[in-house]
PDB file of N, CA and C in Angstrom:
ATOM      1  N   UNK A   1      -5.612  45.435  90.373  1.00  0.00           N
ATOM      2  CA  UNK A   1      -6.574  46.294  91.036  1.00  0.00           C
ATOM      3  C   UNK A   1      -5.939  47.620  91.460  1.00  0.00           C
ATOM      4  N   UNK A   2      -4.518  47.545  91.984  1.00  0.00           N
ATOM      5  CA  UNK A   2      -4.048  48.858  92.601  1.00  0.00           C
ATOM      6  C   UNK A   2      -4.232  49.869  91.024  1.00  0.00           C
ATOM      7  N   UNK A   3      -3.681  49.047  90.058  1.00  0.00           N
ATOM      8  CA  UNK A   3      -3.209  50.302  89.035  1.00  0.00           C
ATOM      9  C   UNK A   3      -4.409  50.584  88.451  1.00  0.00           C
ATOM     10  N   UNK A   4      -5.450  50.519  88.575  1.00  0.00           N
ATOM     11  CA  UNK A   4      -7.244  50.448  88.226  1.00  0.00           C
ATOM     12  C   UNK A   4      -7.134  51.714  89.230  1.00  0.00           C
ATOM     13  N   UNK A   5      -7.235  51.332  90.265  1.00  0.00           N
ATOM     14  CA  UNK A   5      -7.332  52.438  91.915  1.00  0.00           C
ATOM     15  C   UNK A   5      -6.229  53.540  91.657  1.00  0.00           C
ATOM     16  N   UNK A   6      -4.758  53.768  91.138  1.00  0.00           N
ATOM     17  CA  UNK A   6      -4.307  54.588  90.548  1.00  0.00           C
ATOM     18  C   UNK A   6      -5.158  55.445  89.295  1.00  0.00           C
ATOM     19  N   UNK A   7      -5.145  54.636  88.741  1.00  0.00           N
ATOM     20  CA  UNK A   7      -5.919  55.631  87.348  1.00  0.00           C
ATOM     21  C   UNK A   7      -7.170  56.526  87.864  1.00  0.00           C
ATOM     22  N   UNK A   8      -7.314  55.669  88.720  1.00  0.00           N
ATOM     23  CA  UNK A   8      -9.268  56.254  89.131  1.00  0.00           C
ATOM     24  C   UNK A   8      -8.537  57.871  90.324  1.00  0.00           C
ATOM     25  N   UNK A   9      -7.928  57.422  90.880  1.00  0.00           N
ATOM     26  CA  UNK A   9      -7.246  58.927  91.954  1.00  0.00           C
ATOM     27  C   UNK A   9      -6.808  60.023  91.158  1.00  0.00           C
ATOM     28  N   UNK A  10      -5.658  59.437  89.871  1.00  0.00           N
ATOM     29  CA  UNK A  10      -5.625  60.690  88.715  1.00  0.00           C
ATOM     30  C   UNK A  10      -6.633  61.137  88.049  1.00  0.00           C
ATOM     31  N   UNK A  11      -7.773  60.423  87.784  1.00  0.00           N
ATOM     32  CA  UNK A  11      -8.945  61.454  87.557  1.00  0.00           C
ATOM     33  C   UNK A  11     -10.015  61.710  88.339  1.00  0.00           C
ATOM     34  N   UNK A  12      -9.383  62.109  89.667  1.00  0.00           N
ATOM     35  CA  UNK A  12     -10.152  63.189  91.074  1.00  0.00           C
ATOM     36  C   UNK A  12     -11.271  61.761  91.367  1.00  0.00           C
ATOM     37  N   UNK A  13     -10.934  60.834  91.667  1.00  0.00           N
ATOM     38  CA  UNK A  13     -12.355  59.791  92.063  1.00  0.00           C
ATOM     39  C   UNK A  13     -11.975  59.709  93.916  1.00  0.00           C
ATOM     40  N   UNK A  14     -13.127  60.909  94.356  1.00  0.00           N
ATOM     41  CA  UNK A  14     -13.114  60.395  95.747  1.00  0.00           C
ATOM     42  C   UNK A  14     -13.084  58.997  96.039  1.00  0.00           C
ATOM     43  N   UNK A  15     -14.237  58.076  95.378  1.00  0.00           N
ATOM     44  CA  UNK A  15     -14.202  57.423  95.624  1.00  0.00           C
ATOM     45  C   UNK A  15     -12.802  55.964  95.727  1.00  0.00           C
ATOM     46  N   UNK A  16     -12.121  56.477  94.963  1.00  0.00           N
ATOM     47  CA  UNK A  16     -11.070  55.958  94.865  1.00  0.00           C
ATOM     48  C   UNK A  16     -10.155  56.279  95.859  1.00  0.00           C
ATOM     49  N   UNK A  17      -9.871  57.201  96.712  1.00  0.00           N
ATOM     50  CA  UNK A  17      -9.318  57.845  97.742  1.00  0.00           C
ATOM     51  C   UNK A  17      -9.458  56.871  98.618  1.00  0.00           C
ATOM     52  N   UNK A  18     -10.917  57.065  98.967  1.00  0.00           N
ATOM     53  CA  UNK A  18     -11.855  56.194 100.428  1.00  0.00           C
ATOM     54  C   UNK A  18     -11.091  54.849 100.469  1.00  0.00           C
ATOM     55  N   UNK A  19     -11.157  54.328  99.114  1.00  0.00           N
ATOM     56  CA  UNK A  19     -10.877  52.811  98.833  1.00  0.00           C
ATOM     57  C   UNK A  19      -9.172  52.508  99.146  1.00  0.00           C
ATOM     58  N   UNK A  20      -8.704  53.452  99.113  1.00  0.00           N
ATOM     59  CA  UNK A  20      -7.131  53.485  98.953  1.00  0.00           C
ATOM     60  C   UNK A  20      -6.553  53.510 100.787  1.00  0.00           C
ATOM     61  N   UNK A  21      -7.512  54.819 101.075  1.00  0.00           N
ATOM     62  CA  UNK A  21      -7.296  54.247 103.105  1.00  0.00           C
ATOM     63  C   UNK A  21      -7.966  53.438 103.221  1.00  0.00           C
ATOM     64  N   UNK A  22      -9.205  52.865 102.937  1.00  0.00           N
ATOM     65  CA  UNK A  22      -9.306  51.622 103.569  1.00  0.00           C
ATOM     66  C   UNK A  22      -8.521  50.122 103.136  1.00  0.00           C
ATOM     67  N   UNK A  23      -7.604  50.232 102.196  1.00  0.00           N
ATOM     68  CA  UNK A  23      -6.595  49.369 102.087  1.00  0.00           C
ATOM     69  C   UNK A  23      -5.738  49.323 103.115  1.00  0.00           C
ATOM     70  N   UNK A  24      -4.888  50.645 102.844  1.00  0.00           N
ATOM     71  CA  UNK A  24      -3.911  51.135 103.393  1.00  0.00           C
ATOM     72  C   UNK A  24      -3.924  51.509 104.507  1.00  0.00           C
ATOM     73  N   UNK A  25      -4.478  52.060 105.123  1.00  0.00           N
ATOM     74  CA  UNK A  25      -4.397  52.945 106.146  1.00  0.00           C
ATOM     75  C   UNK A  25      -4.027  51.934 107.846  1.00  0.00           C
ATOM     76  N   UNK A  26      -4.138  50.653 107.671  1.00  0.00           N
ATOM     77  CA  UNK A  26      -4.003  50.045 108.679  1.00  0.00           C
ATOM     78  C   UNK A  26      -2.263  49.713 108.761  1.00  0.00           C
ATOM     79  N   UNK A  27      -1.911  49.008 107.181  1.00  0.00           N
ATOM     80  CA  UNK A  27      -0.553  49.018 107.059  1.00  0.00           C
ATOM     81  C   UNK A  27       0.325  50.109 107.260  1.00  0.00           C
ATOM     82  N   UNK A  28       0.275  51.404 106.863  1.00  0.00           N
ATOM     83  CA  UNK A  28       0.834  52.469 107.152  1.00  0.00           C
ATOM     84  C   UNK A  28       1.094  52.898 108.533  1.00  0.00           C
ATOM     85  N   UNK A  29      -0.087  52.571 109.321  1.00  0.00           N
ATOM     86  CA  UNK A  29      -0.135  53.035 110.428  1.00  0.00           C
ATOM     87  C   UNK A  29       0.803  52.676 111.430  1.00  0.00           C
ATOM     88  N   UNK A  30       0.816  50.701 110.999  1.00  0.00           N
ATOM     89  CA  UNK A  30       1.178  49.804 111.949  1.00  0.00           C
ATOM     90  C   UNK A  30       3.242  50.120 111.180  1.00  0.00           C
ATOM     91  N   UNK A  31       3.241  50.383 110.183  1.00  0.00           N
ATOM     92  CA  UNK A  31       4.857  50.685 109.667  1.00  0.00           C
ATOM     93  C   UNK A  31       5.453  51.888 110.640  1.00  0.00           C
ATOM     94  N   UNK A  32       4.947  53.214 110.562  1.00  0.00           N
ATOM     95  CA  UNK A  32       5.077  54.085 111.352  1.00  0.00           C
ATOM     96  C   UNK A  32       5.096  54.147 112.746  1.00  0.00           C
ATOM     97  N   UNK A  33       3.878  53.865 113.539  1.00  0.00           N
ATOM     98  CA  UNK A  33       4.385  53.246 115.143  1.00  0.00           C
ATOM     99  C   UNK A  33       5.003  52.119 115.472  1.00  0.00           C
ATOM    100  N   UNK A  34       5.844  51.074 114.317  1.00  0.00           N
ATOM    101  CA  UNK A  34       6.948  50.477 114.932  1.00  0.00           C
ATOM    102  C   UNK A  34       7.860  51.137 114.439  1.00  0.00           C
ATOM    103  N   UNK A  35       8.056  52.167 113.745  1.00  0.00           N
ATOM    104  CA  UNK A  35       9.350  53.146 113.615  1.00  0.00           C
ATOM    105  C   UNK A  35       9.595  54.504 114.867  1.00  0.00           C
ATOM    106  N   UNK A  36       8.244  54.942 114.999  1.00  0.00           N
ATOM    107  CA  UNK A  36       8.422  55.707 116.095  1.00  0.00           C
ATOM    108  C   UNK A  36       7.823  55.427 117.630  1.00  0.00           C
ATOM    109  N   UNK A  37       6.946  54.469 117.569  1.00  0.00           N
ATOM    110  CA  UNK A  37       6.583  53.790 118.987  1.00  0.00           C
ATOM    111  C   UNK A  37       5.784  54.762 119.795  1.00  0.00           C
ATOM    112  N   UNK A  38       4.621  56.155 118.487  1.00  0.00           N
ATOM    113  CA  UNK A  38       3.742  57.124 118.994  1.00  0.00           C
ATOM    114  C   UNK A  38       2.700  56.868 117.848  1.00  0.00           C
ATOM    115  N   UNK A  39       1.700  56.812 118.918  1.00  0.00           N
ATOM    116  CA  UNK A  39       0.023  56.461 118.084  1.00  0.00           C
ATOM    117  C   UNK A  39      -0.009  57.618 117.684  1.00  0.00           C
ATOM    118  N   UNK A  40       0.070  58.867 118.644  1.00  0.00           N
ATOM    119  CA  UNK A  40       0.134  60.364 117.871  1.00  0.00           C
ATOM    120  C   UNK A  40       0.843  60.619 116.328  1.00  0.00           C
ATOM    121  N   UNK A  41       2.324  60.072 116.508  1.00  0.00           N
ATOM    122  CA  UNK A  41       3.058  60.753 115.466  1.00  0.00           C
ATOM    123  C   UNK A  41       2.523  59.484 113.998  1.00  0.00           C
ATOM    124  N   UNK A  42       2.044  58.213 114.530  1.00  0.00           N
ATOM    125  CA  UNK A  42       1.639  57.112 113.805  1.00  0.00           C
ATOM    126  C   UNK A  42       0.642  58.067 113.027  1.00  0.00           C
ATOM    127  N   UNK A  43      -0.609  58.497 113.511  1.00  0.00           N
ATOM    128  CA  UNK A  43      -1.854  58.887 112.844  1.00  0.00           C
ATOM    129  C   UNK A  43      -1.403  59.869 111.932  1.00  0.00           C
ATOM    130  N   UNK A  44      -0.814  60.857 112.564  1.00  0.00           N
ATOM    131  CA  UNK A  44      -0.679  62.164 111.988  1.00  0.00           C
ATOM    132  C   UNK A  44      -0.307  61.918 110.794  1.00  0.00           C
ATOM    133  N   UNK A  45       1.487  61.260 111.108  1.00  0.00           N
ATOM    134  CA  UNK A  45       1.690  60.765 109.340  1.00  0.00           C
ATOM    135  C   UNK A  45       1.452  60.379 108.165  1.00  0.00           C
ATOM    136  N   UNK A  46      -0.021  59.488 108.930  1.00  0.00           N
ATOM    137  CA  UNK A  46      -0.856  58.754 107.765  1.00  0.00           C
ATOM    138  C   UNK A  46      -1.481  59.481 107.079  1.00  0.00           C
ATOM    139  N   UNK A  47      -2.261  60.014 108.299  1.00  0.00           N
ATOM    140  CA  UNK A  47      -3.175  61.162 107.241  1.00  0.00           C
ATOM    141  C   UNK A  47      -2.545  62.285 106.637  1.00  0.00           C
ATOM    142  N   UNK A  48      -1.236  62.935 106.872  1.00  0.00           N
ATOM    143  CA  UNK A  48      -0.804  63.400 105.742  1.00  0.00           C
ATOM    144  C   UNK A  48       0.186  62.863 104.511  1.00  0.00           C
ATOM    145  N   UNK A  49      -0.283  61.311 104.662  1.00  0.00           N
ATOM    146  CA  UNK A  49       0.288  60.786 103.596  1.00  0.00           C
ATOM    147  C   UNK A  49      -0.826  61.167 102.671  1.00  0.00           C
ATOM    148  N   UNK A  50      -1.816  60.650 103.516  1.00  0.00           N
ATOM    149  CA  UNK A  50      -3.182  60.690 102.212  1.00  0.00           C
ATOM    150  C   UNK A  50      -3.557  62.307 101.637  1.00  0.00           C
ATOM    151  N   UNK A  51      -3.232  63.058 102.545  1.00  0.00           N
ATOM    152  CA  UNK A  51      -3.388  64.316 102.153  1.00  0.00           C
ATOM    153  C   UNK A  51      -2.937  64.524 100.783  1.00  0.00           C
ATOM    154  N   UNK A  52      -1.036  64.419 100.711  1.00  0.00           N
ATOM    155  CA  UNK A  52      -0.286  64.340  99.917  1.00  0.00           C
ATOM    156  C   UNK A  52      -0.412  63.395  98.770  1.00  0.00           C
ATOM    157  N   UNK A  53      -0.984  62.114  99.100  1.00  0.00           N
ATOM    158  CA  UNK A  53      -1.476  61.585  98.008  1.00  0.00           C
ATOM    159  C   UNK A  53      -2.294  62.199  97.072  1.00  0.00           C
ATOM    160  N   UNK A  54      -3.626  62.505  98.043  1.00  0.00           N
ATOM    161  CA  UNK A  54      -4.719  63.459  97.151  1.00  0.00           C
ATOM    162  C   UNK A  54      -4.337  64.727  96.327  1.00  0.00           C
ATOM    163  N   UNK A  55      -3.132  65.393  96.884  1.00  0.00           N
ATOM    164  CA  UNK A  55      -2.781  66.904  96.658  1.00  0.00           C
ATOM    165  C   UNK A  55      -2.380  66.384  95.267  1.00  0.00           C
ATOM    166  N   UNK A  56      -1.171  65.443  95.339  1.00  0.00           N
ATOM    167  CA  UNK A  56      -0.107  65.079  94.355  1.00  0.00           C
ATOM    168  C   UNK A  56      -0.553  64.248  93.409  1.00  0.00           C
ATOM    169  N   UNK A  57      -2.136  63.401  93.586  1.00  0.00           N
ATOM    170  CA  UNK A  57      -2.405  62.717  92.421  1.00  0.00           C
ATOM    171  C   UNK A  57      -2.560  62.873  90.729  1.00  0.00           C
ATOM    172  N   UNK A  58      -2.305  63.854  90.373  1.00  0.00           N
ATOM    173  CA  UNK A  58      -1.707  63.667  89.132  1.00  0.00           C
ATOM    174  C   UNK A  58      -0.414  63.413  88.927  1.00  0.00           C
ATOM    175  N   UNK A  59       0.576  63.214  89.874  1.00  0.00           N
ATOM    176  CA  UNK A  59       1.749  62.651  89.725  1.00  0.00           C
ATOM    177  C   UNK A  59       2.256  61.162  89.763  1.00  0.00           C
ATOM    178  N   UNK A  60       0.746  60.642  90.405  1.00  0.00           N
ATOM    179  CA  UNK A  60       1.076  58.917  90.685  1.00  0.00           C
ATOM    180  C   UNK A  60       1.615  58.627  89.411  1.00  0.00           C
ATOM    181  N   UNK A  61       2.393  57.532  89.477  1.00  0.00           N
ATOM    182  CA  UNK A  61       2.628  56.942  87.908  1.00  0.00           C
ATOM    183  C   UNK A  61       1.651  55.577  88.238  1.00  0.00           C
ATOM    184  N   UNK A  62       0.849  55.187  86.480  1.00  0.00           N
ATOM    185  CA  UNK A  62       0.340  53.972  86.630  1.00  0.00           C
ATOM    186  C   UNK A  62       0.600  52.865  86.622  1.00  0.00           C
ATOM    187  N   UNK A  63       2.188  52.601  86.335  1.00  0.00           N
ATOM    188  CA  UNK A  63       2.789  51.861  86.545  1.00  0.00           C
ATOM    189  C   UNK A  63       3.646  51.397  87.191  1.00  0.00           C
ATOM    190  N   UNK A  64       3.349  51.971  88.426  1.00  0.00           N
ATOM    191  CA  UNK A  64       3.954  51.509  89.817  1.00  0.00           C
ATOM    192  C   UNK A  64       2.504  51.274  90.801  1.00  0.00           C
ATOM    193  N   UNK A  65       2.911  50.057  91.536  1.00  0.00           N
ATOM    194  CA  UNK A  65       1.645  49.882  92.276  1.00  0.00           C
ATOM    195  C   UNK A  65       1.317  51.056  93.278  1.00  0.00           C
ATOM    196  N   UNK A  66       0.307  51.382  93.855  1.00  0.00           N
ATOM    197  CA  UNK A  66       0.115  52.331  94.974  1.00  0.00           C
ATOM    198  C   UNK A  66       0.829  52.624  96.257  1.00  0.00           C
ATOM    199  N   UNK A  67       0.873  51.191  96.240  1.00  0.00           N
ATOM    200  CA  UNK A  67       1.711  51.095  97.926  1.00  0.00           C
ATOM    201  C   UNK A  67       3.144  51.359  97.691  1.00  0.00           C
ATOM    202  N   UNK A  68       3.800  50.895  96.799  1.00  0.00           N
ATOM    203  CA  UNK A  68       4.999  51.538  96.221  1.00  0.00           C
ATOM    204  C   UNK A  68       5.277  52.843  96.544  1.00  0.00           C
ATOM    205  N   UNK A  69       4.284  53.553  96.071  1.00  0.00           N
ATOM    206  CA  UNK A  69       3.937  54.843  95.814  1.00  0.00           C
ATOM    207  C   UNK A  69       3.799  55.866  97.626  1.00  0.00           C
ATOM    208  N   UNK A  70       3.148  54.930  98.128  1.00  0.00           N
ATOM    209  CA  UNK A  70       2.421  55.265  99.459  1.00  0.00           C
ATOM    210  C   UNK A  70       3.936  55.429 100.706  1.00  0.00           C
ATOM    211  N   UNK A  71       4.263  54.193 100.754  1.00  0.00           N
ATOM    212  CA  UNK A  71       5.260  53.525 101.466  1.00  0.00           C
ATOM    213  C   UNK A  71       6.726  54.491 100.738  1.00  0.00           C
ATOM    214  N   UNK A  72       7.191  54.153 100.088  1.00  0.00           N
ATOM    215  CA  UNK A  72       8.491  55.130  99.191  1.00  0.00           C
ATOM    216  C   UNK A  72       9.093  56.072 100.122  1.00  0.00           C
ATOM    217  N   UNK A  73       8.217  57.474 100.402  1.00  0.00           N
ATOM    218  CA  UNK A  73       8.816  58.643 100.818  1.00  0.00           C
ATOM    219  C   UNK A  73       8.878  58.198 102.468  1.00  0.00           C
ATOM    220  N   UNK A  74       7.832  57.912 103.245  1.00  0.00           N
ATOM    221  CA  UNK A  74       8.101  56.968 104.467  1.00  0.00           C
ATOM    222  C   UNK A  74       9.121  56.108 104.605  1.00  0.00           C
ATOM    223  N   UNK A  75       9.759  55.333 104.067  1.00  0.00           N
ATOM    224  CA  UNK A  75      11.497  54.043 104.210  1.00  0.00           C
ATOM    225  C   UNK A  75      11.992  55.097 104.167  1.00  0.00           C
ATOM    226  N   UNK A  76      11.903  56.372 103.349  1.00  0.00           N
ATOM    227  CA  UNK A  76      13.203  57.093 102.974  1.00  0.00           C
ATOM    228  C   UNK A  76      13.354  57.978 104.197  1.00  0.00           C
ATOM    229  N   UNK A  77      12.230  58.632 105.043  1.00  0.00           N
ATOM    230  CA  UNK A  77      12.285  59.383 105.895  1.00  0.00           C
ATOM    231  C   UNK A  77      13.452  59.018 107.291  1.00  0.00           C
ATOM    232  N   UNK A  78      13.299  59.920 108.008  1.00  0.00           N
ATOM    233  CA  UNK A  78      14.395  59.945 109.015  1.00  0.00           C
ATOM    234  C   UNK A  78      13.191  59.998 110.312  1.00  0.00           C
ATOM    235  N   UNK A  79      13.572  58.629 110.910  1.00  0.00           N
ATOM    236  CA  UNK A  79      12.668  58.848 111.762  1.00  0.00           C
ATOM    237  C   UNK A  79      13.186  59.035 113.579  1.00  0.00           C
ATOM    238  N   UNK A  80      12.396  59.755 114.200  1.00  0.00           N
ATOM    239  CA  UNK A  80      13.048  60.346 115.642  1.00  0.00           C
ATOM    240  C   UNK A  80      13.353  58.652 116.342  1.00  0.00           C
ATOM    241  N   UNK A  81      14.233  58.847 117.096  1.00  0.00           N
ATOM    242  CA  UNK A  81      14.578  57.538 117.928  1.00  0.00           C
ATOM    243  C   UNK A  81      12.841  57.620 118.646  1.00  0.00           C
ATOM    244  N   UNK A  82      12.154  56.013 119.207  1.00  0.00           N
ATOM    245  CA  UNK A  82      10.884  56.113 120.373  1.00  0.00           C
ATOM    246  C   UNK A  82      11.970  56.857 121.640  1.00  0.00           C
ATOM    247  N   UNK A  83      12.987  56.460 122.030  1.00  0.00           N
ATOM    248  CA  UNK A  83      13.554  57.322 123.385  1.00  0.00           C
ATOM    249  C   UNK A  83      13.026  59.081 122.982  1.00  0.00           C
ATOM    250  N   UNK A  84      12.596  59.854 121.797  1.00  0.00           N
ATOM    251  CA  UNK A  84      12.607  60.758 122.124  1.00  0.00           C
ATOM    252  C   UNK A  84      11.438  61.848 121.684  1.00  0.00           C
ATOM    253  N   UNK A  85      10.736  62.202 122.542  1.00  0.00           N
ATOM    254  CA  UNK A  85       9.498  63.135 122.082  1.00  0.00           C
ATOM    255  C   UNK A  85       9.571  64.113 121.636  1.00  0.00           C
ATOM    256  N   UNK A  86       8.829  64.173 120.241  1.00  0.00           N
ATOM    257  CA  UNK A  86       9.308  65.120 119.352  1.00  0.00           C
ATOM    258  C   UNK A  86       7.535  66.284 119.177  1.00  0.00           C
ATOM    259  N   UNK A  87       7.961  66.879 118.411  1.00  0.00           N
ATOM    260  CA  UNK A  87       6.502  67.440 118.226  1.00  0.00           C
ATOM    261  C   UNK A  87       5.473  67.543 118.966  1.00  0.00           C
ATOM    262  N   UNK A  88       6.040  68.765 120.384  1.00  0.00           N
ATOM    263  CA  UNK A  88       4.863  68.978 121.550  1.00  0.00           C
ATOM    264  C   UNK A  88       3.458  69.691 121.078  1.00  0.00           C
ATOM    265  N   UNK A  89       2.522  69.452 121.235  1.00  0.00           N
ATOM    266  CA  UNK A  89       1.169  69.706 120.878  1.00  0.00           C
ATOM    267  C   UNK A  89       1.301  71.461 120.560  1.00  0.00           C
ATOM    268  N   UNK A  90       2.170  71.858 120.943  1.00  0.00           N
ATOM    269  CA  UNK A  90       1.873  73.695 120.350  1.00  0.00           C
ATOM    270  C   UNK A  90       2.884  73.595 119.035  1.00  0.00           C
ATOM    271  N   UNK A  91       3.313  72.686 119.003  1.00  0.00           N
ATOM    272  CA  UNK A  91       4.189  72.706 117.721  1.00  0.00           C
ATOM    273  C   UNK A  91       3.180  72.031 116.695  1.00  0.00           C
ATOM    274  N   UNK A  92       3.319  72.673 115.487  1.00  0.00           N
ATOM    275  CA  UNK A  92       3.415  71.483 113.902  1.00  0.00           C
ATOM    276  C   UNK A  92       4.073  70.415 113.384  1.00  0.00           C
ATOM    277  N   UNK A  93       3.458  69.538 113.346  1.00  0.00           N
ATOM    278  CA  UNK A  93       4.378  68.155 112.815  1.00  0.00           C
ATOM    279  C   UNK A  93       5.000  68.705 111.194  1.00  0.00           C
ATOM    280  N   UNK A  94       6.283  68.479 111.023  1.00  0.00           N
ATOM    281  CA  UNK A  94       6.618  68.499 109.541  1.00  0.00           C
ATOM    282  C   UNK A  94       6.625  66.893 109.287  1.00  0.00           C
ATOM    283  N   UNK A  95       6.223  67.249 107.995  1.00  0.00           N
ATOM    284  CA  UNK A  95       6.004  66.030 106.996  1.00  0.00           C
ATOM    285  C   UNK A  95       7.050  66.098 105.875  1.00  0.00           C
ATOM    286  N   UNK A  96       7.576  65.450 105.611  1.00  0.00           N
ATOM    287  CA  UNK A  96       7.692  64.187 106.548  1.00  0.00           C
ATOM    288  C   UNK A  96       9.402  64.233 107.234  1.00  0.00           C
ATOM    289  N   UNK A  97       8.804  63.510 108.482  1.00  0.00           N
ATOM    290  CA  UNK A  97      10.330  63.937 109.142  1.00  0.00           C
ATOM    291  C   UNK A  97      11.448  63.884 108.580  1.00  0.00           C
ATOM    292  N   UNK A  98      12.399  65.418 109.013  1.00  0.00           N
ATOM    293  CA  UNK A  98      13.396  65.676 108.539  1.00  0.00           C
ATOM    294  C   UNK A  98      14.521  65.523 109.507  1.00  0.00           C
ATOM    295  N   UNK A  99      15.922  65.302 109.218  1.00  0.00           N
ATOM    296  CA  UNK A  99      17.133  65.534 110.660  1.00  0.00           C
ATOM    297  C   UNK A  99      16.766  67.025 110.745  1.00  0.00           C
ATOM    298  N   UNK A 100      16.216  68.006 109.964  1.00  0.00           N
ATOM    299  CA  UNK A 100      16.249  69.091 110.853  1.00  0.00           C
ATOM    300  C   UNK A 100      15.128  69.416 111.942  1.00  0.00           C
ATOM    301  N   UNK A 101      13.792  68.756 111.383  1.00  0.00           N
ATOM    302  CA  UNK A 101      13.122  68.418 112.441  1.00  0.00           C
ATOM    303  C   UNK A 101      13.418  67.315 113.670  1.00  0.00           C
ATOM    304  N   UNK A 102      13.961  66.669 113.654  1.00  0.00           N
ATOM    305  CA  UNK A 102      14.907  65.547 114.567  1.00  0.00           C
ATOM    306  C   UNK A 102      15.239  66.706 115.684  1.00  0.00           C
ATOM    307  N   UNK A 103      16.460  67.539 115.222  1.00  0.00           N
ATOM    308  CA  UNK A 103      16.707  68.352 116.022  1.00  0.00           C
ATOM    309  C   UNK A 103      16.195  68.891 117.296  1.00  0.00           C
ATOM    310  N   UNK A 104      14.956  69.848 116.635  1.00  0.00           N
ATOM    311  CA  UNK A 104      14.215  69.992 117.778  1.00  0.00           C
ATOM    312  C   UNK A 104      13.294  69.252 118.940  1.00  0.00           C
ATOM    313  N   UNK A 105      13.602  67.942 118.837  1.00  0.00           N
ATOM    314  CA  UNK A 105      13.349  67.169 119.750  1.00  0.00           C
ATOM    315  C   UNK A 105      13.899  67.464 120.922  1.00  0.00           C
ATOM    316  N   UNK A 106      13.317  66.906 121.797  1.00  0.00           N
ATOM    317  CA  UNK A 106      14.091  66.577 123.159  1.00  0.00           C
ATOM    318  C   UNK A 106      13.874  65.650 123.869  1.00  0.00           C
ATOM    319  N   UNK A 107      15.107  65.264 125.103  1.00  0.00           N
ATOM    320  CA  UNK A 107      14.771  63.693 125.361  1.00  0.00           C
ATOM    321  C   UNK A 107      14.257  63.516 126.396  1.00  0.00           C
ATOM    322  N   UNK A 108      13.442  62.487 126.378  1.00  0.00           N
ATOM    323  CA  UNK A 108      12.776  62.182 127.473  1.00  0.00           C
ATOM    324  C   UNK A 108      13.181  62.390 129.062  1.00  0.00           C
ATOM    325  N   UNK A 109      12.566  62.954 130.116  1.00  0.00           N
ATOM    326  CA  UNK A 109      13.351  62.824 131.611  1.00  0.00           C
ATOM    327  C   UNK A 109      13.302  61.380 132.635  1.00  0.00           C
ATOM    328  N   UNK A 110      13.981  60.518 132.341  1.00  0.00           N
ATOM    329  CA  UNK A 110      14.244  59.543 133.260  1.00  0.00           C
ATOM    330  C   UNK A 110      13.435  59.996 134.089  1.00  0.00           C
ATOM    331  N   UNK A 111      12.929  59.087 134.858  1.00  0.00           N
ATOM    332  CA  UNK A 111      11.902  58.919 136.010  1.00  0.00           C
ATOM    333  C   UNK A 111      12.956  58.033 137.501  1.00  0.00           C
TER     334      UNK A 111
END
């Protein structure tokens, strides 16, 4: 079924999109806020996974499953320690986190 749902995204099928977050979009979510331990930085990521999915779908290969595909650049990313809040609301999230975005973090103030 995934590589059916691949083929259908390389030739522009919204509908195939829809079908692909509503697979995915719960697993992704729940991978990401136990890596960073923020519903904020959780959402954001997702949806510019799917962004990037959509942008980049003529690049899927059909012979790799989706989630392969989905999941991949996320394991590989560098993700901020939860001790530290990154990406204050006047800032832009980069996608996908980099150590040079790491950087500009800062750490939380003990209470």
């Amino acid at each position: 079924m995934e590589l059916s749902l691949t083929s259908a995204l390389k030739q522009n099928s919204t509908a195939a999109l829809e079908e692909a977050y509503s697979i995915h979009h719960a697993q992704l979510y729940s991978f990401i806020y136990h890596k960073t331990q923020s519903a904020y930085l959780a959402e954001e990521v997702v949806q510019l996974t799917f962004i990037r999915l959509w942008k980049q779908r003529d690049q899927l290969k059909e012979n790799v499953a989706l989630q392969i595909q989905l999941f991949g650049p996320l394991e590989n990313s560098h993700w901020p320690s939860p001790n530290l809040y990154c990406w204050p609301k006047d800032q832009k999230l980069r996608y996908p986190c980099s150590k040079e975005s790491i950087k500009g973090c800062f750490r939380a103030q003990q209470s």
